[in-house]
C-alpha atoms as a PDB file:
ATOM      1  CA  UNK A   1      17.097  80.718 203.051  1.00  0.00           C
ATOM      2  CA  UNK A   2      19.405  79.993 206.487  1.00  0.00           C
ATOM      3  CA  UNK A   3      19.359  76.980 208.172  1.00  0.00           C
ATOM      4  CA  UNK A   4      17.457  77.790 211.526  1.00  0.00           C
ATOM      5  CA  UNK A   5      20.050  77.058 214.498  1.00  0.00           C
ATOM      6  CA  UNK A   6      18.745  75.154 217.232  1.00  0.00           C
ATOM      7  CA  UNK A   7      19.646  77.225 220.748  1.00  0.00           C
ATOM      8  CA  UNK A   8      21.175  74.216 222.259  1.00  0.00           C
ATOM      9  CA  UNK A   9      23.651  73.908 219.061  1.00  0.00           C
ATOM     10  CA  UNK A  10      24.530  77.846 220.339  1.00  0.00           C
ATOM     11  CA  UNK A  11      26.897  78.152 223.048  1.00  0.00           C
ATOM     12  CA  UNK A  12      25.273  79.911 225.728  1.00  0.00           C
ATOM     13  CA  UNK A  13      22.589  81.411 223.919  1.00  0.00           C
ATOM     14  CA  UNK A  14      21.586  84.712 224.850  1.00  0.00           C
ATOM     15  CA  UNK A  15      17.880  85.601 226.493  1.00  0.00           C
ATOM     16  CA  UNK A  16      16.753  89.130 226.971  1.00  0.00           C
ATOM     17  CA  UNK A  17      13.999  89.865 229.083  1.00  0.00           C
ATOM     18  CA  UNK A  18      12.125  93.184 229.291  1.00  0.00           C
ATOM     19  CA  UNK A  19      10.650  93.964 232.658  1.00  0.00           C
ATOM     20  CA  UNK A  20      12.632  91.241 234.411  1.00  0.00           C
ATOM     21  CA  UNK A  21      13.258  92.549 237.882  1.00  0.00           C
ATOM     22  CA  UNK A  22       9.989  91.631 239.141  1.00  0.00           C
ATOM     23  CA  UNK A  23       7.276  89.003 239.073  1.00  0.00           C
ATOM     24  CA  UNK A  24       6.197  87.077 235.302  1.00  0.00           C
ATOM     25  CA  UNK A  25      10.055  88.792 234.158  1.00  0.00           C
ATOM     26  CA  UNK A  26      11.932  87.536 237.035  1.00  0.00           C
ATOM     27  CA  UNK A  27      10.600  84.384 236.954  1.00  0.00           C
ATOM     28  CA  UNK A  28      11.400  83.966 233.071  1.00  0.00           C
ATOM     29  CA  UNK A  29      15.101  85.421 233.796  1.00  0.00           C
ATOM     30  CA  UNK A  30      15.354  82.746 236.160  1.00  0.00           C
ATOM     31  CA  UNK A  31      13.940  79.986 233.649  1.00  0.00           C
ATOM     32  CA  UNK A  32      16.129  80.590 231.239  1.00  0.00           C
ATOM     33  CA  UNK A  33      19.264  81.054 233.249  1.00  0.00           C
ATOM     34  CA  UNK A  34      18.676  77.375 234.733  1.00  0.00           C
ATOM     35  CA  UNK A  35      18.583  76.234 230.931  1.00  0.00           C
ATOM     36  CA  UNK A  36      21.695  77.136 230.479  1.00  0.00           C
ATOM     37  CA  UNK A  37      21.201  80.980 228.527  1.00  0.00           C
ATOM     38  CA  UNK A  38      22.665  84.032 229.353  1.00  0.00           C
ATOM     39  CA  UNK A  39      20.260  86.657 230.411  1.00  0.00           C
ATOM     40  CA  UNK A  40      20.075  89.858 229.848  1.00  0.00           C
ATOM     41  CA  UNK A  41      17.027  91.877 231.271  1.00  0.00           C
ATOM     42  CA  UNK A  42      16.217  95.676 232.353  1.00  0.00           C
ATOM     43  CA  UNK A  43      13.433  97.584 234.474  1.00  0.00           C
ATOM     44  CA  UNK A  44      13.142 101.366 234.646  1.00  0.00           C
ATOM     45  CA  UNK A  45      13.363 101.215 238.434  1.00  0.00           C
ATOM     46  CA  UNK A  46      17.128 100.641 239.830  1.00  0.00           C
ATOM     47  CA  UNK A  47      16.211  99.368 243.273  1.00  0.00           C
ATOM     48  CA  UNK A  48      14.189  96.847 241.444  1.00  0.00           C
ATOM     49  CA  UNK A  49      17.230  96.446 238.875  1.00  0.00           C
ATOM     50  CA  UNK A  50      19.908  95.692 242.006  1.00  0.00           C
ATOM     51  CA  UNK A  51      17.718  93.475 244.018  1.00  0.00           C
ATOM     52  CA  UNK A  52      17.027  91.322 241.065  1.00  0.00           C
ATOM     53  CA  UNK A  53      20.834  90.896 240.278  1.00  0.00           C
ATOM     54  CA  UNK A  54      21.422  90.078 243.466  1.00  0.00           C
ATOM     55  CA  UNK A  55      19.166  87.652 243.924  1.00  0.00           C
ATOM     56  CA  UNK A  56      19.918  85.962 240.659  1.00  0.00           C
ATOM     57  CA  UNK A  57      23.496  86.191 240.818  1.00  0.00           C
ATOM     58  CA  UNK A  58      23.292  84.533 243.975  1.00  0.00           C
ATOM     59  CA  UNK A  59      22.379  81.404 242.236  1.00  0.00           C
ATOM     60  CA  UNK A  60      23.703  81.673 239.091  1.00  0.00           C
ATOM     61  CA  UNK A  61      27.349  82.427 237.427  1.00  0.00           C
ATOM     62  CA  UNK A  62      27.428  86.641 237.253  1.00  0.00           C
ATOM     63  CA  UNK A  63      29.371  86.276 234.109  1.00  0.00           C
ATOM     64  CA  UNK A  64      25.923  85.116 232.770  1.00  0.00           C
ATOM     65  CA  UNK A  65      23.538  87.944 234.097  1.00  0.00           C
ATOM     66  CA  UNK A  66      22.983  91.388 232.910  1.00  0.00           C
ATOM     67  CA  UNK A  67      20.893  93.603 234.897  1.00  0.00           C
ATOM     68  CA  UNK A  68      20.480  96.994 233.826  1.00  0.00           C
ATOM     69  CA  UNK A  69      18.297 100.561 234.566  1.00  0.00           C
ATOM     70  CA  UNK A  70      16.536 100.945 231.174  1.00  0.00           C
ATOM     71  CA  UNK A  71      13.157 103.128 230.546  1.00  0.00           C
ATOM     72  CA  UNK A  72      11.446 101.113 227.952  1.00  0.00           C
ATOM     73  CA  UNK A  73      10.005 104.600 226.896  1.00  0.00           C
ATOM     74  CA  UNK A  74      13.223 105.433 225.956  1.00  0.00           C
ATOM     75  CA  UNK A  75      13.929 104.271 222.365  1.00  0.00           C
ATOM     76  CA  UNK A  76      17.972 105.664 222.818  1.00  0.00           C
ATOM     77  CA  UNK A  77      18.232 103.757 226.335  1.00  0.00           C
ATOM     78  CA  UNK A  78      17.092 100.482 224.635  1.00  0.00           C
ATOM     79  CA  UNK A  79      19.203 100.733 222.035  1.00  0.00           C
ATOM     80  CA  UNK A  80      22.294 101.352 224.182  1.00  0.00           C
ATOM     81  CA  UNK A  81      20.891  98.464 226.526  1.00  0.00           C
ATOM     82  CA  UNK A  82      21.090  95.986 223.265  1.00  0.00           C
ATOM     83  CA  UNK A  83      24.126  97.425 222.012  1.00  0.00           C
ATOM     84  CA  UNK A  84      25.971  96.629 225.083  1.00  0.00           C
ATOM     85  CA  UNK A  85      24.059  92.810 225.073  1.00  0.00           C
ATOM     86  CA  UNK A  86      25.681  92.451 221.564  1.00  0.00           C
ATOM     87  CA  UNK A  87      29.098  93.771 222.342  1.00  0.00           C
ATOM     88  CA  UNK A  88      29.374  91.947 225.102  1.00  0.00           C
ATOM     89  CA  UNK A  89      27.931  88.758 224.678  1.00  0.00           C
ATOM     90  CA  UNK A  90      26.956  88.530 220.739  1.00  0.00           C
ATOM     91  CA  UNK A  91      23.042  88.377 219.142  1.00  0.00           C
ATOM     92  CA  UNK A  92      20.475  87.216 221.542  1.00  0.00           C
ATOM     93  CA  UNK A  93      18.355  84.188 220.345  1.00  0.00           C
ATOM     94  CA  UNK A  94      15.666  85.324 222.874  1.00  0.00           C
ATOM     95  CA  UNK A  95      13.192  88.403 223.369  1.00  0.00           C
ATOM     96  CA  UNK A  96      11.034  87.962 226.020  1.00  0.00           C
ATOM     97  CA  UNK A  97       8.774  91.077 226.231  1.00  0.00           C
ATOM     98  CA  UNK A  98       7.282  91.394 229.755  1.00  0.00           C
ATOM     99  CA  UNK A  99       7.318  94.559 230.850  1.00  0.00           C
ATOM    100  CA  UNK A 100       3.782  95.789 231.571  1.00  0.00           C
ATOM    101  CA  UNK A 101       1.890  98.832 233.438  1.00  0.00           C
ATOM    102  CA  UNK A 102      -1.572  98.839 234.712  1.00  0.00           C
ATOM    103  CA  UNK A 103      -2.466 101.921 236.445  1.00  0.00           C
ATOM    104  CA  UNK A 104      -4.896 101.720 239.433  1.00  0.00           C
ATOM    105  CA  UNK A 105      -6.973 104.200 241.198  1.00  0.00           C
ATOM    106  CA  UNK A 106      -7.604 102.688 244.833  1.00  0.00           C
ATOM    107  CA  UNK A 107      -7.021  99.434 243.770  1.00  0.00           C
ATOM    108  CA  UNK A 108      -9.428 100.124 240.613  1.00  0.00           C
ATOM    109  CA  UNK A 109      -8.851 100.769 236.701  1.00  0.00           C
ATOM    110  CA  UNK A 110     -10.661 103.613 236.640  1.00  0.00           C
ATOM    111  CA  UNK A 111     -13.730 104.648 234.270  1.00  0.00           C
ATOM    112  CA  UNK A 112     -12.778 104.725 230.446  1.00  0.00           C
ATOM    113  CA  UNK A 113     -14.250 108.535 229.919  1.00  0.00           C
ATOM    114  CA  UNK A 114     -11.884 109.664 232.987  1.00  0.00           C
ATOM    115  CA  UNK A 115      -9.030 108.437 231.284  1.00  0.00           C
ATOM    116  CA  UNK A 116      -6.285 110.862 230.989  1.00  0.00           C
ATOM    117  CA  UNK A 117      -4.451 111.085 227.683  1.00  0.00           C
ATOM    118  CA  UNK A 118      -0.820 111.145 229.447  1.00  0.00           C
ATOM    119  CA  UNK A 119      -1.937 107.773 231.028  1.00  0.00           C
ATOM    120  CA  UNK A 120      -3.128 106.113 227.908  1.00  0.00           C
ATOM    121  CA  UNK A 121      -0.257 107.535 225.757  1.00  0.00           C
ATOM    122  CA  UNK A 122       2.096 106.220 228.978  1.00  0.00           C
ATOM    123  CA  UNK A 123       0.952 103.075 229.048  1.00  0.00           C
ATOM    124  CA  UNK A 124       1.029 102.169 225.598  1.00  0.00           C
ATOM    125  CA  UNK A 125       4.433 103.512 225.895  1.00  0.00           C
ATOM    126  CA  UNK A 126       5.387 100.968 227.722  1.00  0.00           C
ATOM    127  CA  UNK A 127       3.167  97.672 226.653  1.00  0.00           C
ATOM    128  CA  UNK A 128       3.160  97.969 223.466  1.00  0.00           C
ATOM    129  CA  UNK A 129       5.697 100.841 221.725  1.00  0.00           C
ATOM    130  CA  UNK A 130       8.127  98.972 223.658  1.00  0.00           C
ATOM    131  CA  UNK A 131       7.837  95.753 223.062  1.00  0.00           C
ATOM    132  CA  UNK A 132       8.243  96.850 219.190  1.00  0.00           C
ATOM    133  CA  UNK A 133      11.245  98.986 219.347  1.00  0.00           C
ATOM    134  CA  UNK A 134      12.699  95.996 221.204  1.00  0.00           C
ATOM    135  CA  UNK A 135      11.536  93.809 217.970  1.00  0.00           C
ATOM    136  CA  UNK A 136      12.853  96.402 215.543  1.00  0.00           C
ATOM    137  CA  UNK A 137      16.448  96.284 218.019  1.00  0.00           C
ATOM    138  CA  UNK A 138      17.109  92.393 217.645  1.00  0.00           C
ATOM    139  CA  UNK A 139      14.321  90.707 215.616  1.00  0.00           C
ATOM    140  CA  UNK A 140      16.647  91.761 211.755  1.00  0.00           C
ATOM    141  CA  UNK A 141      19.984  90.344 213.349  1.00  0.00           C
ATOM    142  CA  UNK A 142      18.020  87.257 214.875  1.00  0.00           C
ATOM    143  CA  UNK A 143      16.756  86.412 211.410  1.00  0.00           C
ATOM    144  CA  UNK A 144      20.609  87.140 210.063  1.00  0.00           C
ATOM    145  CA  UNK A 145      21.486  84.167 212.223  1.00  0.00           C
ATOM    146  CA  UNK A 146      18.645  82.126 211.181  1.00  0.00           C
ATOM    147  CA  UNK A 147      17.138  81.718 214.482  1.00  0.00           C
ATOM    148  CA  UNK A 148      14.784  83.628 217.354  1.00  0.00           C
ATOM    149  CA  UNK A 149      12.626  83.317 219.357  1.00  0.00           C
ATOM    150  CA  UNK A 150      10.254  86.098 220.886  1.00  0.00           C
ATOM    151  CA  UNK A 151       7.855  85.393 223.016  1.00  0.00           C
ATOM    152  CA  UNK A 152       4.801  88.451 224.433  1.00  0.00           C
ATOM    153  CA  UNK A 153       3.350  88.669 227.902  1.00  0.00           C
ATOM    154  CA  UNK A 154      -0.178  89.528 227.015  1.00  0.00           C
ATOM    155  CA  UNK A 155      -3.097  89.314 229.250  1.00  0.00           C
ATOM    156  CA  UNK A 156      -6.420  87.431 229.472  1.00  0.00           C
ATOM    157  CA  UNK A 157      -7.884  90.757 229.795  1.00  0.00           C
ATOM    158  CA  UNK A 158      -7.367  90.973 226.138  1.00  0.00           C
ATOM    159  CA  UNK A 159      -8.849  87.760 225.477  1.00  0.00           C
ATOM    160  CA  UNK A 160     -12.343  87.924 226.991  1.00  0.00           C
ATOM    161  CA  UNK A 161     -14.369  90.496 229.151  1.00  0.00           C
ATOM    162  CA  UNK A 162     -11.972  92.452 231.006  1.00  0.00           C
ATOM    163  CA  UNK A 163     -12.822  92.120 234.726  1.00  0.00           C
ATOM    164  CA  UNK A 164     -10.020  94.589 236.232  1.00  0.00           C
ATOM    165  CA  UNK A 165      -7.703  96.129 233.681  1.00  0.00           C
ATOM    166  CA  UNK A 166      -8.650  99.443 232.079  1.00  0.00           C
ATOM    167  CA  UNK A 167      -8.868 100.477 228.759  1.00  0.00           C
ATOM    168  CA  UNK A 168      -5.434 101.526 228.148  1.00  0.00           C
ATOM    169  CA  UNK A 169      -3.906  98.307 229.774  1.00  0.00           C
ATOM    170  CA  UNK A 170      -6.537  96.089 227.410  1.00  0.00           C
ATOM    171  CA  UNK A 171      -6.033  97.802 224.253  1.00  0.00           C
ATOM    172  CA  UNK A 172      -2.243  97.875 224.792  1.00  0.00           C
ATOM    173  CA  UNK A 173      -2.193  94.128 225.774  1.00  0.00           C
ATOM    174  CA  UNK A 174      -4.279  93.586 222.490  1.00  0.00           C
ATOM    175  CA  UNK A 175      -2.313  95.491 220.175  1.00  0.00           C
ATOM    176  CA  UNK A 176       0.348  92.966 220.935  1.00  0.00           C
ATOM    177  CA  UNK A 177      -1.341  90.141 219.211  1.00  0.00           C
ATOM    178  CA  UNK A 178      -1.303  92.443 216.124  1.00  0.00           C
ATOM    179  CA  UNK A 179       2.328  92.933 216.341  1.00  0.00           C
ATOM    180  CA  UNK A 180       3.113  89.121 216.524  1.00  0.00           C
ATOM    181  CA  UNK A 181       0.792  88.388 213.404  1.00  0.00           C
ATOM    182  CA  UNK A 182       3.261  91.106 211.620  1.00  0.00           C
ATOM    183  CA  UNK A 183       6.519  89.903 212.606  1.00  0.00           C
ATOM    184  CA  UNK A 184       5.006  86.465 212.070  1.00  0.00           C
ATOM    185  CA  UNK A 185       4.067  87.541 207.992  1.00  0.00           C
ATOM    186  CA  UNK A 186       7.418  89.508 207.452  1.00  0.00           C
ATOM    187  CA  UNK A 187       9.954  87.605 208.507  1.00  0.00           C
ATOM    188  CA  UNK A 188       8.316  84.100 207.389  1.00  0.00           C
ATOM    189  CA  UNK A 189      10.706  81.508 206.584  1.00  0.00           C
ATOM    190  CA  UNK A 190      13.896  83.295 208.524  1.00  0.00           C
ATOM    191  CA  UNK A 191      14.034  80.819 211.634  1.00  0.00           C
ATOM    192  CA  UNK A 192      12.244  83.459 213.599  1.00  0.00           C
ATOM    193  CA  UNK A 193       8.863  82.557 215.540  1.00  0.00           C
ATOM    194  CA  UNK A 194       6.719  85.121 217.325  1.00  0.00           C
ATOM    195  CA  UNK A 195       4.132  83.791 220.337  1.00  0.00           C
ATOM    196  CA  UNK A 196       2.299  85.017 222.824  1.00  0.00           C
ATOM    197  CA  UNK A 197       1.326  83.957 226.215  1.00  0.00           C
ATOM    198  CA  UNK A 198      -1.829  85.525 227.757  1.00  0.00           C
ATOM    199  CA  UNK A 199      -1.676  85.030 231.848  1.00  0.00           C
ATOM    200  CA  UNK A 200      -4.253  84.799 233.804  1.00  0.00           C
ATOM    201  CA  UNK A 201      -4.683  85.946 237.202  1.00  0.00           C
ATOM    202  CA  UNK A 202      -0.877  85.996 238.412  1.00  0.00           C
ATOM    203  CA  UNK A 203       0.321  86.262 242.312  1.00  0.00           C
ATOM    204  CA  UNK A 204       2.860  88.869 241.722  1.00  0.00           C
ATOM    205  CA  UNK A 205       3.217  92.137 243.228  1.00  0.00           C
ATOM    206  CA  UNK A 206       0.968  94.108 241.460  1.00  0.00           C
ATOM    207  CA  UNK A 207      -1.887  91.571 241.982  1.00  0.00           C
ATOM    208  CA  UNK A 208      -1.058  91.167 246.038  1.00  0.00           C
ATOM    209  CA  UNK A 209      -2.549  90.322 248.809  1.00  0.00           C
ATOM    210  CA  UNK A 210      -3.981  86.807 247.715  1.00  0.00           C
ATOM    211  CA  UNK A 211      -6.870  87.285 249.928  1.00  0.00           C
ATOM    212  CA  UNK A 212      -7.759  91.145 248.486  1.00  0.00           C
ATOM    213  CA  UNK A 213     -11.536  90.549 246.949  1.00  0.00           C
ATOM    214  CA  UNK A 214     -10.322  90.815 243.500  1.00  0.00           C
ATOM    215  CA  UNK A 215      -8.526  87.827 244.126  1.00  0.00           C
ATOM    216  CA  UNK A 216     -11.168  85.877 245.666  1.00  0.00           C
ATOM    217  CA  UNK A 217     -13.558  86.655 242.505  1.00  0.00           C
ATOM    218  CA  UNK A 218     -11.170  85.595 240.497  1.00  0.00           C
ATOM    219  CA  UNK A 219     -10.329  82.331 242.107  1.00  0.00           C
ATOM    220  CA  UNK A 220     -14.035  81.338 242.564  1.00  0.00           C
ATOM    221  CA  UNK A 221     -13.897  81.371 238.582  1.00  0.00           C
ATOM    222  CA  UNK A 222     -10.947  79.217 238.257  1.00  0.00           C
ATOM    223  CA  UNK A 223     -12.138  75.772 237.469  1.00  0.00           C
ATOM    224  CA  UNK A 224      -8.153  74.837 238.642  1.00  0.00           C
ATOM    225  CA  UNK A 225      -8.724  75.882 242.054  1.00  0.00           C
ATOM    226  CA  UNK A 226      -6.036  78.120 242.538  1.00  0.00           C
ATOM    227  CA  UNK A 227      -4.416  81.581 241.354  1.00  0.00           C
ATOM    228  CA  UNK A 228      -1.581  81.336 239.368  1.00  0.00           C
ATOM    229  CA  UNK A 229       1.875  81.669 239.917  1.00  0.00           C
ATOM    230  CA  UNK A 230       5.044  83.454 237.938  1.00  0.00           C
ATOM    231  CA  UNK A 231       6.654  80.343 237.074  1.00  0.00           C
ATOM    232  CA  UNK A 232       3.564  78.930 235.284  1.00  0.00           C
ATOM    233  CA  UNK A 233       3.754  81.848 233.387  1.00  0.00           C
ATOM    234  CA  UNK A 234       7.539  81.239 233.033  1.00  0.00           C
ATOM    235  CA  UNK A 235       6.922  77.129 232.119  1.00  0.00           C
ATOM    236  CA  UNK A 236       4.768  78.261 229.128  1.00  0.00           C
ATOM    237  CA  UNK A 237       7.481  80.795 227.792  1.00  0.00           C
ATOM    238  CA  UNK A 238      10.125  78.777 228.287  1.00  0.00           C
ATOM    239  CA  UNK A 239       8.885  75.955 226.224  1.00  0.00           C
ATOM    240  CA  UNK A 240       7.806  79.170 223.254  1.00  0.00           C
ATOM    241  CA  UNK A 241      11.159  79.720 222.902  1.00  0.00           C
ATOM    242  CA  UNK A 242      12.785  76.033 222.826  1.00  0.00           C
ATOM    243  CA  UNK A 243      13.797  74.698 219.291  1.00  0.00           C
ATOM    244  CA  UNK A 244      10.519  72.011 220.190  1.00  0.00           C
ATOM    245  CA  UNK A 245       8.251  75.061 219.534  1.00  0.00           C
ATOM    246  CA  UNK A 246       9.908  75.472 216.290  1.00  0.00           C
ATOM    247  CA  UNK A 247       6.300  75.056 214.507  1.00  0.00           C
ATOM    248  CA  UNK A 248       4.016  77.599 216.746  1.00  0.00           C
ATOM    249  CA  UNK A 249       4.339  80.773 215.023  1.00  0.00           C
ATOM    250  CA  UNK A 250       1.913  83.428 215.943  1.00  0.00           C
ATOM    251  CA  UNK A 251       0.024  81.755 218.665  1.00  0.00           C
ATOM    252  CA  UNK A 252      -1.447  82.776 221.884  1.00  0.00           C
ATOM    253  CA  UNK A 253      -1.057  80.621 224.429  1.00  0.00           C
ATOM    254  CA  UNK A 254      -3.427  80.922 227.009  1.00  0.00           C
ATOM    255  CA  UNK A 255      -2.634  80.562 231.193  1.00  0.00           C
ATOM    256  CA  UNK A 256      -5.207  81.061 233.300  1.00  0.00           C
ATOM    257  CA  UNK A 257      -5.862  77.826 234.846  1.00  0.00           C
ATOM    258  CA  UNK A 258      -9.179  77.576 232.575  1.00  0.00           C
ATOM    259  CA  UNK A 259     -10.763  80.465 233.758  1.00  0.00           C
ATOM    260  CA  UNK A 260     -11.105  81.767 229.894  1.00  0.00           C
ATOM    261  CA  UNK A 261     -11.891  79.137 227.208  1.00  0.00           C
ATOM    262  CA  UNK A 262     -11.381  80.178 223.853  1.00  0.00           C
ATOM    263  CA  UNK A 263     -13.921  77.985 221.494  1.00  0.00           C
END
């Protein structure tokens, strides 16, 4: 059995982070570059893609940032996107698997027997499929090493009652949980650990303006008193993938600011 490597024995460990241009993503790109990693991270949209490396590169060495146009739906383009990681910069010791889509109709989900099948396949595409090519990319060299950490951005809307997400988004955030319990079972004893971190209601982009009424609902049922922010998001991940969290394998870690309460 390897010896699992702790990332600060690593120099420069290596983070990437899918949907990191944006929001929950940028705000764990940014995390990890202040601990000292290298990150690597991707969106499908290059406007998104520049501004991010800009803005990170900004603060942080460019040498240690690589910001790429990826579609996650494309299983060749994420393979490339790792290949180049690797080349470059050797295995990563991090997956953080953010990207997300959560189609709206006016600012609604939409009803579930209205649903078209493009949609449903499209977002699953990108939750979920993705997310497990990514694992299939880097999870067998991470466990070569003897050490990884991945870490899932799932939703609280796959937790409880969804309150805004349709059925697509829900059952694609859920099927992540599955996904960790697998990786969790086969590659026991390898140094990897597989979490998950299930956000509440987030101020990003996609959420915005904090004063639109689903906002207000949902802060009125936030016993914290507030709506959350990226970086809380970002706090909890951060920790998921520090040799500390060695022991939490297959967890979901819940941040919502109390509004759900598992018993």
């Amino acid at each position: 059995m390897a010896t699992p490597i702790s990332p600060i024995a690593l120099i420069s460990p290596i983070a990437i982070v899918t949907g990191g241009t944006s929001g929950i993503g940028l705000a764990c790109a940014r995390r990890m570059l202040s601990s000292g990693y290298r990150v690597a991270l991707f969106s499908q949209q290059n406007y998104r893609v520049e501004e991010a490396k800009a803005q990170l590169t900004s603060h942080f060495d460019r040498d240690n940032v690589i910001a790429e146009t990826v579609d996650i739906r494309n299983v060749g383009a994420i393979t490339s996107f790792v290949r180049t990681v690797i080349d470059r910069w050797g295995t990563p010791s991090v997956l953080i698997c953010s990207a997300g889509y959560s189609p709206k109709r006016n600012g609604a989900p939409g009803r579930f027997d209205e649903i078209p099948l493009e949609e449903w396949n499209d977002v699953l595409s990108v939750n979920l499929t993705g997310a497990m090519v990514c694992c299939q990319t880097v999870v067998p060299a991470m466990a070569s090493q003897g050490f990884g950490r991945i870490v899932f951005v799932g939703s609280v809307a796959a937790r409880t009652m969804p309150r805004i997400a349709g059925a697509s988004y829900v059952a694609s955030k859920a099927g992540l949980a599955g996904l960790a319990r697998t990786l969790v079972n086969e590659y026991a004893g390898r140094g990897v650990t597989v979490n998950t971190v299930a956000p509440g209601r987030i101020l990003t982009e996609m959420t915005m303006p904090s004063d639109s009424p689903a906002n207000r609902a949902a802060l009125a049922r936030i016993p914290a008193g507030r709506l959350g922010q990226p970086d809380d998001v970002a706090a909890a991940v951060e920790f998921l993938t520090s040799a500390s969290a060695g022991f939490i394998n297959g967890a979901i870690l819940d941040v919502n600011g109390g509004e759900f309460l598992p018993a």
